[in-house]
PDB file of N, CA and C in Angstrom:
ATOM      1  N   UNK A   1      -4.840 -15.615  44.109  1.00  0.00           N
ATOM      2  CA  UNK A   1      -5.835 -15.684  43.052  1.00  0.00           C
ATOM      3  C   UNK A   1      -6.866 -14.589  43.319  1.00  0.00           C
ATOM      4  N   UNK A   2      -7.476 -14.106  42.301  1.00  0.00           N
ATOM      5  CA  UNK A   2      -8.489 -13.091  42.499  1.00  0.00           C
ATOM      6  C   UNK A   2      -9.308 -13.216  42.406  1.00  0.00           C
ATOM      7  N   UNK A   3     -10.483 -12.157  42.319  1.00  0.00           N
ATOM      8  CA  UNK A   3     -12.071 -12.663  42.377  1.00  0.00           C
ATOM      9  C   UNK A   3     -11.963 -13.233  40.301  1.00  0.00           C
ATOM     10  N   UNK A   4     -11.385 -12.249  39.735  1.00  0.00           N
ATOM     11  CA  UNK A   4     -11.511 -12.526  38.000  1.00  0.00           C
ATOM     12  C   UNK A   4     -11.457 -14.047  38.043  1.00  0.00           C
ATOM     13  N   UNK A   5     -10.106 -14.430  38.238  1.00  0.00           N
ATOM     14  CA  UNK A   5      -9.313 -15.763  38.244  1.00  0.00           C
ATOM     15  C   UNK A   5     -10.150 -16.802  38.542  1.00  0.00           C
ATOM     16  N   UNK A   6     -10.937 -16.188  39.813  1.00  0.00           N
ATOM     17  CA  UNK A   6     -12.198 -17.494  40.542  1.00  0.00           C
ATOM     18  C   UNK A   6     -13.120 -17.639  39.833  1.00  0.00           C
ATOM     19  N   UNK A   7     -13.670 -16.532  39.192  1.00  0.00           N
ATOM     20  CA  UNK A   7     -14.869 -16.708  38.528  1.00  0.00           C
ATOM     21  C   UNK A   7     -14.420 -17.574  37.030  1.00  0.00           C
ATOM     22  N   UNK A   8     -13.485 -17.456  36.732  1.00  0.00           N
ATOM     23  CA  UNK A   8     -13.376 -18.593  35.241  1.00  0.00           C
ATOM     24  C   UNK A   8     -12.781 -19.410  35.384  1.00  0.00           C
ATOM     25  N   UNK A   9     -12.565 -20.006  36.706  1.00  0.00           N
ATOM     26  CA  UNK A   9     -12.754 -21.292  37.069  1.00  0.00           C
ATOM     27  C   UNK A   9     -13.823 -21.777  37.151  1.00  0.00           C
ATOM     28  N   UNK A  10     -14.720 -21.064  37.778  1.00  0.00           N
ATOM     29  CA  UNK A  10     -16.129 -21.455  37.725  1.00  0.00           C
ATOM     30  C   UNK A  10     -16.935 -21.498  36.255  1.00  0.00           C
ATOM     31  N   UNK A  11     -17.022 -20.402  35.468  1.00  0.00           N
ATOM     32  CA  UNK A  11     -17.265 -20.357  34.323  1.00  0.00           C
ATOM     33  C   UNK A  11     -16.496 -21.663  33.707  1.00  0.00           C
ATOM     34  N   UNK A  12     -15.298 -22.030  33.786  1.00  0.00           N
ATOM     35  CA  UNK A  12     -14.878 -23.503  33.048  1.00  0.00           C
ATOM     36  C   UNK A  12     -16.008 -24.746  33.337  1.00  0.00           C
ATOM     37  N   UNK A  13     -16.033 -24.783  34.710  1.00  0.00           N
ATOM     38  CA  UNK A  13     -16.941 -25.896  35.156  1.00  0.00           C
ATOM     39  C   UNK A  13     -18.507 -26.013  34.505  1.00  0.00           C
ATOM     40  N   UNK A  14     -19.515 -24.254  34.847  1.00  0.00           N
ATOM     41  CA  UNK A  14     -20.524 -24.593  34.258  1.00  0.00           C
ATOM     42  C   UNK A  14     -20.571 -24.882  32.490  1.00  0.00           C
ATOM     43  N   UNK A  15     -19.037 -24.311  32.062  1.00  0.00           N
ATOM     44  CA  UNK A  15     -19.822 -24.966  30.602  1.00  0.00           C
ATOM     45  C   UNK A  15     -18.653 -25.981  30.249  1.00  0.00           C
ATOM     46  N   UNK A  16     -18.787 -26.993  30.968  1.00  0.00           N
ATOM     47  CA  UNK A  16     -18.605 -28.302  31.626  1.00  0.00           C
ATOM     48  C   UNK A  16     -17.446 -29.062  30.780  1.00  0.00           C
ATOM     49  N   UNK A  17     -15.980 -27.882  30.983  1.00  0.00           N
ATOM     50  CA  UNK A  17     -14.814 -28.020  30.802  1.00  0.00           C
ATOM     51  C   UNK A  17     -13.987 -27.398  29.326  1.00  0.00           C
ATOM     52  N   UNK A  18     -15.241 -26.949  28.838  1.00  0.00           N
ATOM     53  CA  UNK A  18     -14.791 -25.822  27.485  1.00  0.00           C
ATOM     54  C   UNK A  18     -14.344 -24.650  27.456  1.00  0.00           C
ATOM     55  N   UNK A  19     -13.333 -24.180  27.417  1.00  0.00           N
ATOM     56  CA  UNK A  19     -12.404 -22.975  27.312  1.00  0.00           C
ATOM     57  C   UNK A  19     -12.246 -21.996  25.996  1.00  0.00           C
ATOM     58  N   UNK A  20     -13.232 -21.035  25.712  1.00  0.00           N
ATOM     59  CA  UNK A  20     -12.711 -20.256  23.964  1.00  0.00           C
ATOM     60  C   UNK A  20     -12.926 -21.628  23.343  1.00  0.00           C
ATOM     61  N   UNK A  21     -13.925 -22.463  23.117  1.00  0.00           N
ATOM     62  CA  UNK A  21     -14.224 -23.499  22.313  1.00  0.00           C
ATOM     63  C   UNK A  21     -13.649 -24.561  22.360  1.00  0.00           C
ATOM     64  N   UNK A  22     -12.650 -24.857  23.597  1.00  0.00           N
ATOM     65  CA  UNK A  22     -11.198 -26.138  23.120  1.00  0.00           C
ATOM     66  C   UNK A  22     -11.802 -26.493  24.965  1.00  0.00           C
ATOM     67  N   UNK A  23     -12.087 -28.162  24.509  1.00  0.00           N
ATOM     68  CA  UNK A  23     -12.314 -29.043  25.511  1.00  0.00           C
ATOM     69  C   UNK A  23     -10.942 -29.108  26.629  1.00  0.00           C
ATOM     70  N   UNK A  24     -10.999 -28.004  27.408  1.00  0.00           N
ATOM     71  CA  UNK A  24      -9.608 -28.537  27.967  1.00  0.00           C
ATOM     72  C   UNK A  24      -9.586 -29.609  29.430  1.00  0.00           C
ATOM     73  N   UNK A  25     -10.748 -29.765  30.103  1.00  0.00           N
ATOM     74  CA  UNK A  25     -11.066 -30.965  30.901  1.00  0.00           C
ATOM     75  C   UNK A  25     -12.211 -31.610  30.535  1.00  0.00           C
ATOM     76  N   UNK A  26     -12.197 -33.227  30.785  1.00  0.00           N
ATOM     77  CA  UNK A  26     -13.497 -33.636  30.294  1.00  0.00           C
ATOM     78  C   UNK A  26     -14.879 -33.640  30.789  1.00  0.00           C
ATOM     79  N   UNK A  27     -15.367 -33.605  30.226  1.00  0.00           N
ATOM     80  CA  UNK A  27     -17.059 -33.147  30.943  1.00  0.00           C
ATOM     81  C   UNK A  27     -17.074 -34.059  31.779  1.00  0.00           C
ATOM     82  N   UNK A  28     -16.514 -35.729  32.132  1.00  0.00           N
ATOM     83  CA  UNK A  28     -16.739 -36.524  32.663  1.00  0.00           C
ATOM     84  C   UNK A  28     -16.513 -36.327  34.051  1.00  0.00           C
ATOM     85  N   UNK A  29     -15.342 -35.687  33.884  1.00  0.00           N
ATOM     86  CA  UNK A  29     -14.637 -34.773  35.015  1.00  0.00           C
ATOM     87  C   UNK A  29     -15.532 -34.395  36.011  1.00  0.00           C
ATOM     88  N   UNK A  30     -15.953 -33.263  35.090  1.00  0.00           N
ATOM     89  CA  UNK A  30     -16.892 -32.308  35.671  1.00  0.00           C
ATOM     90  C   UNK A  30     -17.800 -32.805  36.303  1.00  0.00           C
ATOM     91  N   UNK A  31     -18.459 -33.802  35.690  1.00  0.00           N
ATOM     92  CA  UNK A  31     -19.842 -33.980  36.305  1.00  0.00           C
ATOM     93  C   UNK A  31     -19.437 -35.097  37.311  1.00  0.00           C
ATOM     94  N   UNK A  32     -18.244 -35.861  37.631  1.00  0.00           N
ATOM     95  CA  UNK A  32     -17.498 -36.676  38.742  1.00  0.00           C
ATOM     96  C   UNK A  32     -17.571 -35.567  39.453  1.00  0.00           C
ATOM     97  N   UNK A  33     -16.351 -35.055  39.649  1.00  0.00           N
ATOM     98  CA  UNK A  33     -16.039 -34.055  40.765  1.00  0.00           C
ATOM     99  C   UNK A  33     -17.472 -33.031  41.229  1.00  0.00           C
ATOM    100  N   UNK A  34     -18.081 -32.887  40.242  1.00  0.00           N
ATOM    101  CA  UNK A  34     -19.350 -32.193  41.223  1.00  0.00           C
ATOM    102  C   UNK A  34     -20.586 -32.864  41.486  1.00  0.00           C
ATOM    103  N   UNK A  35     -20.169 -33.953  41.694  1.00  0.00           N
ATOM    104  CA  UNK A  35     -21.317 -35.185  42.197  1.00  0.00           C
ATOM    105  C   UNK A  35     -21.372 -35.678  43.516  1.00  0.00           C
ATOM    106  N   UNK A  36     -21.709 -35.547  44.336  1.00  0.00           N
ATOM    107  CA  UNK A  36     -21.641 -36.237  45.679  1.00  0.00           C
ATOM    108  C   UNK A  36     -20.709 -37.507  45.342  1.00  0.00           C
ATOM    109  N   UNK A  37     -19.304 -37.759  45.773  1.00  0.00           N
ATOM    110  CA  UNK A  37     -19.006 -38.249  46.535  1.00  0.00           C
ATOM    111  C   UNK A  37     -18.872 -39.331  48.003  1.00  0.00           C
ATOM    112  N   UNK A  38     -18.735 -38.115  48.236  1.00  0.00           N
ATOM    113  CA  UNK A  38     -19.011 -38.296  50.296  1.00  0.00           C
ATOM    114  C   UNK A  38     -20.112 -37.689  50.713  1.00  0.00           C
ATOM    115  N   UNK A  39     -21.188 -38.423  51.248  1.00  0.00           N
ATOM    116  CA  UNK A  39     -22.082 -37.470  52.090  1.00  0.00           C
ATOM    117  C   UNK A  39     -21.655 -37.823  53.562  1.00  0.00           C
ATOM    118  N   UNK A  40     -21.624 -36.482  53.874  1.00  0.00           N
ATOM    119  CA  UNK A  40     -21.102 -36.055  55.371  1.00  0.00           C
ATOM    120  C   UNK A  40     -22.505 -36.497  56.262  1.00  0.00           C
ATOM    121  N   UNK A  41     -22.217 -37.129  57.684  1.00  0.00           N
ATOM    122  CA  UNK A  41     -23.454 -36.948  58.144  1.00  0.00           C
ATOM    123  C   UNK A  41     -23.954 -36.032  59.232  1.00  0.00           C
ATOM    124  N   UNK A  42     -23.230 -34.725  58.985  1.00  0.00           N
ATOM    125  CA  UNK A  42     -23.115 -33.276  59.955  1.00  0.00           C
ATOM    126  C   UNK A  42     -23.022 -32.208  59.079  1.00  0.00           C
ATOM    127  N   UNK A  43     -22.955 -30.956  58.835  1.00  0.00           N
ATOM    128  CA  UNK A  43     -22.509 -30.335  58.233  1.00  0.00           C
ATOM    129  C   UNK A  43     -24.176 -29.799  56.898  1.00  0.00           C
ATOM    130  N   UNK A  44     -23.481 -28.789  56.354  1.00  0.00           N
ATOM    131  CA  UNK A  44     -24.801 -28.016  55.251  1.00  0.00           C
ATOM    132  C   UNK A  44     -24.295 -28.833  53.665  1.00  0.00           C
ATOM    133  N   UNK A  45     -22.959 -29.644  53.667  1.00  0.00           N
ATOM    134  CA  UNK A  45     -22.839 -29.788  52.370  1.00  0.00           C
ATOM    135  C   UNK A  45     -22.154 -31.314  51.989  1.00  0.00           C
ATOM    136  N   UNK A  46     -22.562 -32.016  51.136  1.00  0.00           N
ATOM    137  CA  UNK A  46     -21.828 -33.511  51.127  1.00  0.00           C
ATOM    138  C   UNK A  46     -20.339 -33.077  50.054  1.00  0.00           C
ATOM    139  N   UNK A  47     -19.410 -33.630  49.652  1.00  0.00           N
ATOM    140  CA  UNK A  47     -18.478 -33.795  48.551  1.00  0.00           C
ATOM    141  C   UNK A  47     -18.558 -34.147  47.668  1.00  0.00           C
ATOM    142  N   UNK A  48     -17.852 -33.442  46.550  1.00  0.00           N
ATOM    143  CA  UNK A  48     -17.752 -34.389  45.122  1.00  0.00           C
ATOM    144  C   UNK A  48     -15.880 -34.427  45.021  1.00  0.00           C
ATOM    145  N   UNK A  49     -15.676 -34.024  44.472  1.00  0.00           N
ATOM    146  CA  UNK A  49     -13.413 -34.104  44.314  1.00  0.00           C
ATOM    147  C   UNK A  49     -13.067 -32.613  44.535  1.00  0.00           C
ATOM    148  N   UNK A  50     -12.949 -32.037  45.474  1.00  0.00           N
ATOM    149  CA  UNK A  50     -12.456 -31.235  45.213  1.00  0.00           C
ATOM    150  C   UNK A  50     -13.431 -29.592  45.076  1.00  0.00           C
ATOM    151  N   UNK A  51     -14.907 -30.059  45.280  1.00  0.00           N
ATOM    152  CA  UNK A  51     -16.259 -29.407  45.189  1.00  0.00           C
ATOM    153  C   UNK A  51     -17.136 -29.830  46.227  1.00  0.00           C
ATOM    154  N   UNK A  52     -17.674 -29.117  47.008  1.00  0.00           N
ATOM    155  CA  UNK A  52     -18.434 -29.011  48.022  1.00  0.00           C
ATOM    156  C   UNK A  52     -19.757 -29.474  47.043  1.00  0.00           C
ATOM    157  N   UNK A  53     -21.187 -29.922  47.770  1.00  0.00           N
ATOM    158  CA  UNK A  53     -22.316 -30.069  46.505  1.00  0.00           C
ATOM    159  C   UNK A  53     -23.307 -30.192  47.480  1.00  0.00           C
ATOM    160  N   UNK A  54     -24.309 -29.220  47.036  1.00  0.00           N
ATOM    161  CA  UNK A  54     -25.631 -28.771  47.833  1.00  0.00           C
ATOM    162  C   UNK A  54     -26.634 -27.773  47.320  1.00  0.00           C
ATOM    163  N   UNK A  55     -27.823 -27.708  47.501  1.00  0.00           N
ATOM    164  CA  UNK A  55     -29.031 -26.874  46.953  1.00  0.00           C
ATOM    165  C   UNK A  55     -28.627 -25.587  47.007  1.00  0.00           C
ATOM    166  N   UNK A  56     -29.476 -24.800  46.466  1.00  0.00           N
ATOM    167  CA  UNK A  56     -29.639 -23.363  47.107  1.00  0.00           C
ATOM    168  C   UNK A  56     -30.894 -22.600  46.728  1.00  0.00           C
ATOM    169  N   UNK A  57     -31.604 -22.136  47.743  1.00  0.00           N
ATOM    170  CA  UNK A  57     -32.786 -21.155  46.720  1.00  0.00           C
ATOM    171  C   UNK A  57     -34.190 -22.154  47.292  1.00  0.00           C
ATOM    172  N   UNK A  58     -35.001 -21.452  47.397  1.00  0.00           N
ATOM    173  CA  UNK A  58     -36.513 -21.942  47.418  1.00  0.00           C
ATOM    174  C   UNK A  58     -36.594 -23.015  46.856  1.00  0.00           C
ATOM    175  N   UNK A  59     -36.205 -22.952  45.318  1.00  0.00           N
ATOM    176  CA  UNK A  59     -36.198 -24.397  44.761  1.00  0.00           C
ATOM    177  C   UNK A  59     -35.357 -25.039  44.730  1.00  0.00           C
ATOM    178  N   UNK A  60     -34.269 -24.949  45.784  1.00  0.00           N
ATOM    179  CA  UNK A  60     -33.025 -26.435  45.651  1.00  0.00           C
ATOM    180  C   UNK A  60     -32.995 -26.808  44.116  1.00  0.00           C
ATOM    181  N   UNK A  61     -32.181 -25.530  43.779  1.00  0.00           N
ATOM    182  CA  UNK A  61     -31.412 -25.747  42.654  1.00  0.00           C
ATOM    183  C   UNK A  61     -29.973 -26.216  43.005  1.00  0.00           C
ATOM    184  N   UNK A  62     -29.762 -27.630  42.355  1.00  0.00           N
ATOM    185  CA  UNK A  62     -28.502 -27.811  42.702  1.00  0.00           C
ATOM    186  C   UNK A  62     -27.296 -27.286  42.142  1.00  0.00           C
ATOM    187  N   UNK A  63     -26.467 -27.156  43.166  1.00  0.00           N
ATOM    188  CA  UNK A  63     -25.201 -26.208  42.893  1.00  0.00           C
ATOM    189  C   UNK A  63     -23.769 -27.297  43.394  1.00  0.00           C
ATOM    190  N   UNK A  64     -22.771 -26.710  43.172  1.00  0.00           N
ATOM    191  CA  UNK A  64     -21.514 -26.600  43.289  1.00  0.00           C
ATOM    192  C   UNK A  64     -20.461 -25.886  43.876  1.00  0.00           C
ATOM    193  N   UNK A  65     -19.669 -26.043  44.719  1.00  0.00           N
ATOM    194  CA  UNK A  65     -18.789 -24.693  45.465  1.00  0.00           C
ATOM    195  C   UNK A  65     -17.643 -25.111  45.852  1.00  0.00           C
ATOM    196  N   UNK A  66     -16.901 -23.956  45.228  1.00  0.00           N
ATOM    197  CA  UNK A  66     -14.779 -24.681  46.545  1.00  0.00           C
ATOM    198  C   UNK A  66     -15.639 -23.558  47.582  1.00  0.00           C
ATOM    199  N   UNK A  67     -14.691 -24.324  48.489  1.00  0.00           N
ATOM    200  CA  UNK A  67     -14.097 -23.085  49.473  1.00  0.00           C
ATOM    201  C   UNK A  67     -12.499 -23.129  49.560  1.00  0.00           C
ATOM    202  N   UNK A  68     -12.291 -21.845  50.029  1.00  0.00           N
ATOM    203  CA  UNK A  68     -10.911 -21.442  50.302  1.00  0.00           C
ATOM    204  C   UNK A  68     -11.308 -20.705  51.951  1.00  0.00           C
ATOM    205  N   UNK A  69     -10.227 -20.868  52.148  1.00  0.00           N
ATOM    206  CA  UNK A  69      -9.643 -19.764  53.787  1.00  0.00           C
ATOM    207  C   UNK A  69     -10.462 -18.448  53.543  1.00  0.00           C
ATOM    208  N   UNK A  70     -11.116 -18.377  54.546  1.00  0.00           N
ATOM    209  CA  UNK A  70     -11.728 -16.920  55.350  1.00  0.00           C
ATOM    210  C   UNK A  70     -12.309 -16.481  54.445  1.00  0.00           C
ATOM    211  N   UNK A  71     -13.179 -16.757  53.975  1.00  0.00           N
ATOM    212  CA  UNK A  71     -14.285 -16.771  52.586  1.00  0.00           C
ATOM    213  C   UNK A  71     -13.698 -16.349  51.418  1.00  0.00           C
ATOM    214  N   UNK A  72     -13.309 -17.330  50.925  1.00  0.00           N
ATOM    215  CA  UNK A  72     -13.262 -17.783  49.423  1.00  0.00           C
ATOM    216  C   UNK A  72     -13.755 -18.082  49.025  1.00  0.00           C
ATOM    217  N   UNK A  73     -14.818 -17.849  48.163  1.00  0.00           N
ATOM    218  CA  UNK A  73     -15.451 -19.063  47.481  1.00  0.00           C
ATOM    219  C   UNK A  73     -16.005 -18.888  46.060  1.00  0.00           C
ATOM    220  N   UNK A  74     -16.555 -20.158  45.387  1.00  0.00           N
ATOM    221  CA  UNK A  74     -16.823 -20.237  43.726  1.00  0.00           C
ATOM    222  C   UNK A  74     -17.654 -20.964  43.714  1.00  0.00           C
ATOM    223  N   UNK A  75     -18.975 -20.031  43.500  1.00  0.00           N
ATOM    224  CA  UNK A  75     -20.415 -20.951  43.329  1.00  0.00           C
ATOM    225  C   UNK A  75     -21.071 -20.929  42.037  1.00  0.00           C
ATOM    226  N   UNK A  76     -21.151 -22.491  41.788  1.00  0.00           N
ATOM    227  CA  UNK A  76     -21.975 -22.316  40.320  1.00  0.00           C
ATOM    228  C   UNK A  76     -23.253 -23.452  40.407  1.00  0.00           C
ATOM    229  N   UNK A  77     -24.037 -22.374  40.040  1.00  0.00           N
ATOM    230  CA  UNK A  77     -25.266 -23.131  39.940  1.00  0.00           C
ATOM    231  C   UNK A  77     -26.411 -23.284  38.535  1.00  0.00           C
ATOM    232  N   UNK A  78     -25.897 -24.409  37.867  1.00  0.00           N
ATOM    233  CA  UNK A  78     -25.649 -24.851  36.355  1.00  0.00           C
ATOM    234  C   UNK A  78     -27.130 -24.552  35.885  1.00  0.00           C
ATOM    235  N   UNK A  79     -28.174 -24.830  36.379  1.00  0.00           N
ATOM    236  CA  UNK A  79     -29.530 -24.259  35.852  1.00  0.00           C
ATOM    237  C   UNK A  79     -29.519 -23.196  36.171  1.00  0.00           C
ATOM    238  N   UNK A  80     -29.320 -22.267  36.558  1.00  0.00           N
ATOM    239  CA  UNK A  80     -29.176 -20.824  36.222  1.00  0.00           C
ATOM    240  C   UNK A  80     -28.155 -20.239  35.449  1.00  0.00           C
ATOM    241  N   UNK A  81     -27.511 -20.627  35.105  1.00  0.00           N
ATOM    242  CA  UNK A  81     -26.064 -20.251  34.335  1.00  0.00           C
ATOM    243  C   UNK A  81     -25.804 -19.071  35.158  1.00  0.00           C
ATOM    244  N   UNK A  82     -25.270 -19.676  36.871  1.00  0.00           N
ATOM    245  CA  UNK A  82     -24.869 -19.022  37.275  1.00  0.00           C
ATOM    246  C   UNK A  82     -23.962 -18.998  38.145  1.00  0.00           C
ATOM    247  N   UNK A  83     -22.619 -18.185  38.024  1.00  0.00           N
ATOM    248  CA  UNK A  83     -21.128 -18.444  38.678  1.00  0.00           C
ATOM    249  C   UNK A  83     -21.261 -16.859  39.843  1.00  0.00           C
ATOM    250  N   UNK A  84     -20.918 -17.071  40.702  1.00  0.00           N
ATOM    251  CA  UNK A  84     -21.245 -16.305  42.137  1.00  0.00           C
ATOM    252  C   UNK A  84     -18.980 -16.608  42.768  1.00  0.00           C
ATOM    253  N   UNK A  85     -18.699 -15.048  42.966  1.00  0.00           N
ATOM    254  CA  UNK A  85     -17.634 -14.961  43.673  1.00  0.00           C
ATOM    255  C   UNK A  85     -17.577 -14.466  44.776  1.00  0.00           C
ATOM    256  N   UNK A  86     -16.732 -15.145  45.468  1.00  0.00           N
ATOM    257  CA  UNK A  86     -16.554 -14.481  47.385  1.00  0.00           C
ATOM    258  C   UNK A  86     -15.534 -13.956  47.312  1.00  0.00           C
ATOM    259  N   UNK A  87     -14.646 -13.235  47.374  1.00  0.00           N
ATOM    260  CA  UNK A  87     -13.443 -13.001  47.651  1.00  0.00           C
ATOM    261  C   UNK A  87     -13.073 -12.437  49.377  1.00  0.00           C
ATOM    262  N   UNK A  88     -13.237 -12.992  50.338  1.00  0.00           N
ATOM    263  CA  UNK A  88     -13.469 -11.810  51.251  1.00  0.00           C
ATOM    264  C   UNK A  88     -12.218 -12.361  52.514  1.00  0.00           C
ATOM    265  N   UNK A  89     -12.204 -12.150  53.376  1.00  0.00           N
ATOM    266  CA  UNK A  89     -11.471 -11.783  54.478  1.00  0.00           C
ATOM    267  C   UNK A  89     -12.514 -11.934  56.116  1.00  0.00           C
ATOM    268  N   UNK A  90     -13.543 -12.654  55.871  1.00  0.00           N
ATOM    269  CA  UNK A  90     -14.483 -12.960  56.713  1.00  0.00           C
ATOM    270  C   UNK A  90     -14.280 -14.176  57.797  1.00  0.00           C
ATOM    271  N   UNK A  91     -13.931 -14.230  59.294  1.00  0.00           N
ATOM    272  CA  UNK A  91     -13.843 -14.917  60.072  1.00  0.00           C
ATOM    273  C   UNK A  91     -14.620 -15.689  60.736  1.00  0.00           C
ATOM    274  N   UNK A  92     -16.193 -15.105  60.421  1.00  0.00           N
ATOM    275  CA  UNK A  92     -17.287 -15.730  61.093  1.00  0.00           C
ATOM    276  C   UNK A  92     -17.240 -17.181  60.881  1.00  0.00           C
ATOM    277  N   UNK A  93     -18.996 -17.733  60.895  1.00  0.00           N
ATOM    278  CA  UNK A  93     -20.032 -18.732  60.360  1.00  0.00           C
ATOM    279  C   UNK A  93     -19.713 -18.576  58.614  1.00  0.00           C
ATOM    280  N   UNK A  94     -19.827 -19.328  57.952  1.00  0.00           N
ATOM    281  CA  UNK A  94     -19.996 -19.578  56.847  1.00  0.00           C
ATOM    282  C   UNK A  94     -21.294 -19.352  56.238  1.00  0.00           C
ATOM    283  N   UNK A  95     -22.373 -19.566  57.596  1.00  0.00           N
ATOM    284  CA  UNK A  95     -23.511 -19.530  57.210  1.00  0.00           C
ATOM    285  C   UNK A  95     -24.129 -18.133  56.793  1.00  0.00           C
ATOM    286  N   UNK A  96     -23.511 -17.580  56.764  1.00  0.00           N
ATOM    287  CA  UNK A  96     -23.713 -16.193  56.508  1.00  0.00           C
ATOM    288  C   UNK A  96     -23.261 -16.420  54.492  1.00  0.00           C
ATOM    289  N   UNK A  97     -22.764 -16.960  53.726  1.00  0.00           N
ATOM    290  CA  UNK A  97     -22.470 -17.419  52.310  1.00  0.00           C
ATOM    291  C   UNK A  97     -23.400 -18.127  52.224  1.00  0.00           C
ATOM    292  N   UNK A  98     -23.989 -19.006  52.874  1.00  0.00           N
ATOM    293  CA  UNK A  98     -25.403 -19.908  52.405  1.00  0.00           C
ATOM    294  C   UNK A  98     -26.587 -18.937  52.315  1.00  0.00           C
ATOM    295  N   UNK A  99     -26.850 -17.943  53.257  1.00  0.00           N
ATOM    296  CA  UNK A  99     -27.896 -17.003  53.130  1.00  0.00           C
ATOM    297  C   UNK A  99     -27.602 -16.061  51.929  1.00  0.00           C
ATOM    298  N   UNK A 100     -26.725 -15.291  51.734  1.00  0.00           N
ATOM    299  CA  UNK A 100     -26.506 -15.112  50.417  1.00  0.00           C
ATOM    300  C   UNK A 100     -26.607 -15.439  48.930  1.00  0.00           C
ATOM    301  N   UNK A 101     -26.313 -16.510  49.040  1.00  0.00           N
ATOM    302  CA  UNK A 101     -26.593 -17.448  47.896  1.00  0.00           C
ATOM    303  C   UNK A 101     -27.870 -17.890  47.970  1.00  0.00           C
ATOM    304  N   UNK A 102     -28.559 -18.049  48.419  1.00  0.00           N
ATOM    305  CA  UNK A 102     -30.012 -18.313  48.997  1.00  0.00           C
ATOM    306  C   UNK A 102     -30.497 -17.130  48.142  1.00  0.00           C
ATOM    307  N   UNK A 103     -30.189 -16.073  48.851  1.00  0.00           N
ATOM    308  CA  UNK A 103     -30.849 -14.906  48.420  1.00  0.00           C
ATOM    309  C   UNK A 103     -30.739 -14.304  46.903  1.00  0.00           C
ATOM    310  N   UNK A 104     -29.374 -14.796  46.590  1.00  0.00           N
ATOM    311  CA  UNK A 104     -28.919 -14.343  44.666  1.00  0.00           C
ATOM    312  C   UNK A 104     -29.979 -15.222  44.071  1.00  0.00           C
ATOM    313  N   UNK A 105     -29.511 -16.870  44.303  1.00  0.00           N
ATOM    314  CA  UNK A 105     -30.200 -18.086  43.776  1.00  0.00           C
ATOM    315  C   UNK A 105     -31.708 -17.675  43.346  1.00  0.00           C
ATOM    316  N   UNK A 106     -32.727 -17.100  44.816  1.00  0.00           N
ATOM    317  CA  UNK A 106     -34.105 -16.877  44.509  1.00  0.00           C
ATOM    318  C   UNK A 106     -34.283 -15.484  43.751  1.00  0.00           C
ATOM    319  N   UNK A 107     -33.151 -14.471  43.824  1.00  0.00           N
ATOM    320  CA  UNK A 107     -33.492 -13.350  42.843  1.00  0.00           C
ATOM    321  C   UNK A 107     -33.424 -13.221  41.408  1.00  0.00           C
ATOM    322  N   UNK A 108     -32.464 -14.754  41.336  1.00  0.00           N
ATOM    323  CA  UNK A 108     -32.193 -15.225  39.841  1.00  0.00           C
ATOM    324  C   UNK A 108     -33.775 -15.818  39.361  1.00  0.00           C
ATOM    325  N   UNK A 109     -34.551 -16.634  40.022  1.00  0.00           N
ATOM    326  CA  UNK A 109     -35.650 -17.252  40.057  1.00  0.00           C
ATOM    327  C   UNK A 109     -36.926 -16.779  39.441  1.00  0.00           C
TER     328      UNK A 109
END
């Protein structure tokens, strides 16, 4: 999958399962799977189905994220109407994608 491919997955989610105008998952969906779930009691992020779910930005705007292997990732953060792609090949900390997004999140701000 590519960075295009990731990002309108994400774009499906923030406008909360509408595709070219045709409902193709239900919003109910959406707002399940990117809802806490599971809260972890370790870790930077709790679960929703299939979606990681946690703040980002000065103002803990809440967001949404997959991950994939060795930084993948698809961040959308619905009060900003904003979808963020990783495509990368990165072995580190992860935490190095939270500072990032940190940093887009508050430049969006």
């Amino acid at each position: 999958m590519n960075a295009y491919d990731m990002d309108k997955i994400g774009e499906l989610y923030l406008n909360n399962g509408v595709w070219n105008g045709k409902q193709i998952i239900s919003e109910q969906w959406i707002r399940d799977s990117t809802s806490v779930q599971f809260t972890r009691s370790s870790g930077s992020a709790n679960y929703g189905y299939q979606w990681w779910v946690r703040t980002f930005g000065e103002q803990n705007y809440p967001a949404y994220f997959a991950q994939g292997h060795w930084g993948q990732y698809i961040f959308v953060v619905p009060d900003l109407k904003l979808v963020v792609v990783f495509a990368s090949h990165y072995e580190g900390s992860s935490s190095i994608y939270w500072r990032l997004m940190n940093n887009i999140v508050n430049a969006c701000d």
